[in-house]
C-alpha atoms as a PDB file:
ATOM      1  CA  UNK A   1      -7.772  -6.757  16.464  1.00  0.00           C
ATOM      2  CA  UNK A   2      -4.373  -4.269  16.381  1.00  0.00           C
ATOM      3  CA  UNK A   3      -4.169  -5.820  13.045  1.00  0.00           C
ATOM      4  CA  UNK A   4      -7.308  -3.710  11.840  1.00  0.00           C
ATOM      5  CA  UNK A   5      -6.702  -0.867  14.429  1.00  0.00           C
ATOM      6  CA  UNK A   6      -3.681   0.021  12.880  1.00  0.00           C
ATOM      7  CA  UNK A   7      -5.566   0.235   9.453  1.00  0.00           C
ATOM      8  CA  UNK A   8      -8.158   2.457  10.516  1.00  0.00           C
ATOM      9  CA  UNK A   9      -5.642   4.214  12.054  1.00  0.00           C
ATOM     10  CA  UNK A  10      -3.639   5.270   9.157  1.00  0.00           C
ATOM     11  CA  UNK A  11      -6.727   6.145   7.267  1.00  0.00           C
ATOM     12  CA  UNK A  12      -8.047   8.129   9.782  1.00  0.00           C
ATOM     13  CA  UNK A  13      -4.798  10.030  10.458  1.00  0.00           C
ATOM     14  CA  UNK A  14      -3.739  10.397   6.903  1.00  0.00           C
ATOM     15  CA  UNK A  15      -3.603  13.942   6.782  1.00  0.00           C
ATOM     16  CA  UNK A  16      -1.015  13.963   9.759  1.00  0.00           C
ATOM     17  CA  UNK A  17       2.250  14.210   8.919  1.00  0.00           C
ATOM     18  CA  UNK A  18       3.433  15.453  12.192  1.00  0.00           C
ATOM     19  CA  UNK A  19       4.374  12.987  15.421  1.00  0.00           C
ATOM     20  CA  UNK A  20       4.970   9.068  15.425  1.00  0.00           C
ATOM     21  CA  UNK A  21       4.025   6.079  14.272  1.00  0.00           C
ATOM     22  CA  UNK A  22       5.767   2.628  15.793  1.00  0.00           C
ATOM     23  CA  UNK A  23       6.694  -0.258  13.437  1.00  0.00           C
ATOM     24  CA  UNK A  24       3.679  -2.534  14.085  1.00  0.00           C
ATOM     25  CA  UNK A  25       1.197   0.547  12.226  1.00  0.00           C
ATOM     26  CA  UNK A  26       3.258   0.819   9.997  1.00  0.00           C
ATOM     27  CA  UNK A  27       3.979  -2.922   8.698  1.00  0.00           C
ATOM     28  CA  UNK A  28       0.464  -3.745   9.330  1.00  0.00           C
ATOM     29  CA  UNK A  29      -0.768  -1.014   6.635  1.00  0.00           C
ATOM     30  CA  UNK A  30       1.874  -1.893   4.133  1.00  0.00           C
ATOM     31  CA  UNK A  31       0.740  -5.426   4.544  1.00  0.00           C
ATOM     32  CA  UNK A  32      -3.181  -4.533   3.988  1.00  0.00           C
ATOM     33  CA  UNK A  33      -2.261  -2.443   0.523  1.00  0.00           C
ATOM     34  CA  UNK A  34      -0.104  -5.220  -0.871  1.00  0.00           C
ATOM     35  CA  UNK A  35      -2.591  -8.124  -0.266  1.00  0.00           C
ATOM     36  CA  UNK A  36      -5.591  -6.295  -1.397  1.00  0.00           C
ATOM     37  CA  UNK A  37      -3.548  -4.264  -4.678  1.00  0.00           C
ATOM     38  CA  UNK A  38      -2.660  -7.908  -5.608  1.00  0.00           C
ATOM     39  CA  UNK A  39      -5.511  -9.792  -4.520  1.00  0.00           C
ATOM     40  CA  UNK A  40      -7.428  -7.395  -7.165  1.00  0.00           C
ATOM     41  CA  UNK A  41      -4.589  -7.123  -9.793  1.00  0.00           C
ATOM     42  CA  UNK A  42      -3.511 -10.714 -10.316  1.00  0.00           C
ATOM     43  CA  UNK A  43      -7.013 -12.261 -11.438  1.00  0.00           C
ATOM     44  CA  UNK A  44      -7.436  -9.266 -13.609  1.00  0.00           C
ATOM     45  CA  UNK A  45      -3.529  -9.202 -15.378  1.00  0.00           C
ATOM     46  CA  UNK A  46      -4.510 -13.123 -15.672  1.00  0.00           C
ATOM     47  CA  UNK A  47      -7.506 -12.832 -17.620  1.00  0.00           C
ATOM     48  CA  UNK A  48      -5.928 -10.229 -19.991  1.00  0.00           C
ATOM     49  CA  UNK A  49      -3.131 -12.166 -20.874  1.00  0.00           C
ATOM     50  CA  UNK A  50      -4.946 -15.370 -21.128  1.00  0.00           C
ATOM     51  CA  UNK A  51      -7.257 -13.186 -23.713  1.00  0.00           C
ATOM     52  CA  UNK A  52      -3.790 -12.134 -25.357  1.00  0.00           C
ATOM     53  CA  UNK A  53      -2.372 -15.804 -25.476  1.00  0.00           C
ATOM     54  CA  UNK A  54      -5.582 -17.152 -26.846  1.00  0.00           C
ATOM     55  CA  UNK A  55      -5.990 -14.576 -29.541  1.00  0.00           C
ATOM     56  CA  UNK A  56      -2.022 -15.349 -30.846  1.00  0.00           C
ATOM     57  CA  UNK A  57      -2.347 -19.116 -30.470  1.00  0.00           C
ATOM     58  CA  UNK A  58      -5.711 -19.001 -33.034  1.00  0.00           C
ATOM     59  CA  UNK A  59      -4.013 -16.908 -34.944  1.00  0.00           C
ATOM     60  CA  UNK A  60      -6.620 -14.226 -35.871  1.00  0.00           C
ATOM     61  CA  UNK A  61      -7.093 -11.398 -33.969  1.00  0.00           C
ATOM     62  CA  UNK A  62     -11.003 -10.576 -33.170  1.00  0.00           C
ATOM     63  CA  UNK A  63     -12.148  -6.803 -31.915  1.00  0.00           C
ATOM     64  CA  UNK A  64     -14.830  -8.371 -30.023  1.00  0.00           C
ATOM     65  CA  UNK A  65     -13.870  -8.883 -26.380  1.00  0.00           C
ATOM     66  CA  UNK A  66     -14.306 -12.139 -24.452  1.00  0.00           C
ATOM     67  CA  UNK A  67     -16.572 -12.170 -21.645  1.00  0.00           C
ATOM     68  CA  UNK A  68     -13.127 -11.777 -19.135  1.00  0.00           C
ATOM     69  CA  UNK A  69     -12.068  -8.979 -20.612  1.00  0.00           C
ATOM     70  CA  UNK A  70     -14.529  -6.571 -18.683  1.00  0.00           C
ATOM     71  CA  UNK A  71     -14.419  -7.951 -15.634  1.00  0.00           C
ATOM     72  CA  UNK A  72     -10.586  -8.474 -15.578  1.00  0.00           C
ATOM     73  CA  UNK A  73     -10.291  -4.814 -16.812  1.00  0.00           C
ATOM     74  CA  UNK A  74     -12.672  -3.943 -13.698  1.00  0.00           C
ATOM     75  CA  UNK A  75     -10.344  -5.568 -11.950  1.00  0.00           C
ATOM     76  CA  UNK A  76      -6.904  -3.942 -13.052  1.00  0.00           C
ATOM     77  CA  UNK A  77      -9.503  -0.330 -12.359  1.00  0.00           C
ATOM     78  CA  UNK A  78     -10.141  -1.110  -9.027  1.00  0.00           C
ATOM     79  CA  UNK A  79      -6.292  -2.071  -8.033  1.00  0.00           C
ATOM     80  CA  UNK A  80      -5.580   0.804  -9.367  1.00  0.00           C
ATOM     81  CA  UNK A  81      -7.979   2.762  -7.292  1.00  0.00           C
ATOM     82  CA  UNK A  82      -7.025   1.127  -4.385  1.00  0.00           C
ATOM     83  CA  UNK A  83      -3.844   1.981  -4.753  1.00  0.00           C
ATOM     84  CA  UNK A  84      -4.024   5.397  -5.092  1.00  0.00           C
ATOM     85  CA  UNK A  85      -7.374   5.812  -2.622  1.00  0.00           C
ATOM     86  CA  UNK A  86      -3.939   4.975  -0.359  1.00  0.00           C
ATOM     87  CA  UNK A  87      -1.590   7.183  -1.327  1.00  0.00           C
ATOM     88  CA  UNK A  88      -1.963  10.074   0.990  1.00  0.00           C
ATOM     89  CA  UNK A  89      -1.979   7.788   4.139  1.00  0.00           C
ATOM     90  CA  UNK A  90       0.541   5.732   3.042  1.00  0.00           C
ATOM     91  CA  UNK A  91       2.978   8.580   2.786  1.00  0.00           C
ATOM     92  CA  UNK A  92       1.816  10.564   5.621  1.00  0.00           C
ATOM     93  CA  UNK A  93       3.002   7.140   7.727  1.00  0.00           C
ATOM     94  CA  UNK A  94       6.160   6.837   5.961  1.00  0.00           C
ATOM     95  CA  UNK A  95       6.388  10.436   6.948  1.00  0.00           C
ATOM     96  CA  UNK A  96       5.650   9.475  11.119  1.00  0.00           C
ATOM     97  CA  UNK A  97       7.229   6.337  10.518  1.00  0.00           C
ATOM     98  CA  UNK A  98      10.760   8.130   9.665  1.00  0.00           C
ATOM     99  CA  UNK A  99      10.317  10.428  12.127  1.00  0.00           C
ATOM    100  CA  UNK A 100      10.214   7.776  14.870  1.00  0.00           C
ATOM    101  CA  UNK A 101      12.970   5.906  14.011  1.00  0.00           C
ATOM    102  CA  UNK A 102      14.973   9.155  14.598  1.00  0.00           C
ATOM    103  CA  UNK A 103      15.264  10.183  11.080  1.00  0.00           C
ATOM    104  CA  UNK A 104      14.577  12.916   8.857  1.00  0.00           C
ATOM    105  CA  UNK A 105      11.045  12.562   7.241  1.00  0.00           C
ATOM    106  CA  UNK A 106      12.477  14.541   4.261  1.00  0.00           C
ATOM    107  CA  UNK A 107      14.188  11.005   3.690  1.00  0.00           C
ATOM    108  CA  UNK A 108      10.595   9.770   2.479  1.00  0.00           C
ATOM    109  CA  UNK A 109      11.713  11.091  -1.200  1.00  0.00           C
ATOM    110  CA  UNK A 110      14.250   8.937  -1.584  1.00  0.00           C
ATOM    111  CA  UNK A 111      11.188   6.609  -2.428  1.00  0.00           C
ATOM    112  CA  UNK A 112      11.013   8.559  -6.167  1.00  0.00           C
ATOM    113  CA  UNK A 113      14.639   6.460  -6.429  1.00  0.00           C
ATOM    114  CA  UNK A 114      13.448   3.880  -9.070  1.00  0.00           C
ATOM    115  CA  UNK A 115      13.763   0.489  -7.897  1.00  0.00           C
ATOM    116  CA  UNK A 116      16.487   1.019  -4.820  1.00  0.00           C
ATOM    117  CA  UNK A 117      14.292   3.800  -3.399  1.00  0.00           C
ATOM    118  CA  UNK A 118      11.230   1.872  -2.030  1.00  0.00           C
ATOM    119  CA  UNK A 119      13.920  -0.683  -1.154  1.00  0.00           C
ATOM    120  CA  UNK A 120      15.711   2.402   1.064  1.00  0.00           C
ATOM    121  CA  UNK A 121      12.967   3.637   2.158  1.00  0.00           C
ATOM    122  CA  UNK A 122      11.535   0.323   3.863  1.00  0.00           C
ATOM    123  CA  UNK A 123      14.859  -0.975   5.130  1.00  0.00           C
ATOM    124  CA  UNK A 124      14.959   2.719   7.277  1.00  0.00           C
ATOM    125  CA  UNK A 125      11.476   2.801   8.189  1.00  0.00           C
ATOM    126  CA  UNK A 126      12.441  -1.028  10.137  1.00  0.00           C
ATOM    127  CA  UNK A 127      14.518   0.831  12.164  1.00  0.00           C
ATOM    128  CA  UNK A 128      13.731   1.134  15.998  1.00  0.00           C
ATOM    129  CA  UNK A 129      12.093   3.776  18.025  1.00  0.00           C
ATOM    130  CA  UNK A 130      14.680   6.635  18.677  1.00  0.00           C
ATOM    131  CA  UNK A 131      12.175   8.917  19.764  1.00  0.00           C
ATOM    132  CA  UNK A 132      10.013   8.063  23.253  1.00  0.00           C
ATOM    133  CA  UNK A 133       6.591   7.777  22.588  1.00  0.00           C
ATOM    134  CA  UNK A 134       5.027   8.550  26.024  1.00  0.00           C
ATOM    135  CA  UNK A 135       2.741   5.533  27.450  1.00  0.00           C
ATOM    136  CA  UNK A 136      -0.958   6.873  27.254  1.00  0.00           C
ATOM    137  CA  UNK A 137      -2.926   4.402  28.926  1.00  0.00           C
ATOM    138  CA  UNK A 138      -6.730   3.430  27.526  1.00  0.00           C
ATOM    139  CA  UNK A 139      -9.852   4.447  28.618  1.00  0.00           C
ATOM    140  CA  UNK A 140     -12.222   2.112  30.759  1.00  0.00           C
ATOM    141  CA  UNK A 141     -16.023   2.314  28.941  1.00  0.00           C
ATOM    142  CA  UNK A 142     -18.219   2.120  31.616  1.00  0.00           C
END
């Protein structure tokens, strides 16, 4: 269940870029966009280039689509979406992420770095707590 927490978490604090957020929320939400972005994109950039392959290896190209192309190109859409429905939250954890491991969260734009940036960026927000997060215990429902 923290799994999931820390998911709804991030989207419902994704307009805070002020205080913490510990490792766990942080690699659980970068694990939820990668397996969904690809779990949507791969199908789709299959059926396109399987389209592509089969047009080149008949050797005539046709304007009429096959029946993949839509849904693969729904596919690709919705990735896409999805990736950018998490933009905002993504970066406002990066931002709490940073500032947690005791770093500036100014640091978060090395990320525009092509290639080595995300790589940076990552490899910093692994780092350990620096800051102390004060123990808040939970609530009984009665």
């Amino acid at each position: 269940m923290a799994f999931f927490s820390n998911i709804r978490t991030a989207f419902i604090r994704y307009k805070d870029f002020s205080g913490t957020s510990d490792r766990q929320s942080f690699w659980a939400f970068t694990f939820f966009r990668f397996i969904v972005a690809y779990i949507l994109l791969i199908p789709g950039i299959y059926l396109l280039l399987k389209q592509i392959v089969d047009e080149v290896r008949s050797g005539r190209h046709s304007d009429k689509l096959s029946n993949a192309a839509p849904f693969a190109t729904v596919l690709c859409s919705l990735a896409i979406t999805f990736i950018l429905f998490c933009a905002v939250p993504y970066l406002a954890l990066r931002v709490r992420r940073l500032r947690s491991a005791g770093l500036s969260p100014w640091l978060v734009m090395i990320w525009l770095l092509p290639i080595l940036g995300p790589t940076i960026v990552l490899i910093l927000c692994n780092k350990k707590e620096q800051v102390h997060i004060p123990y808040i215990p939970k609530e009984k429902n009665e």
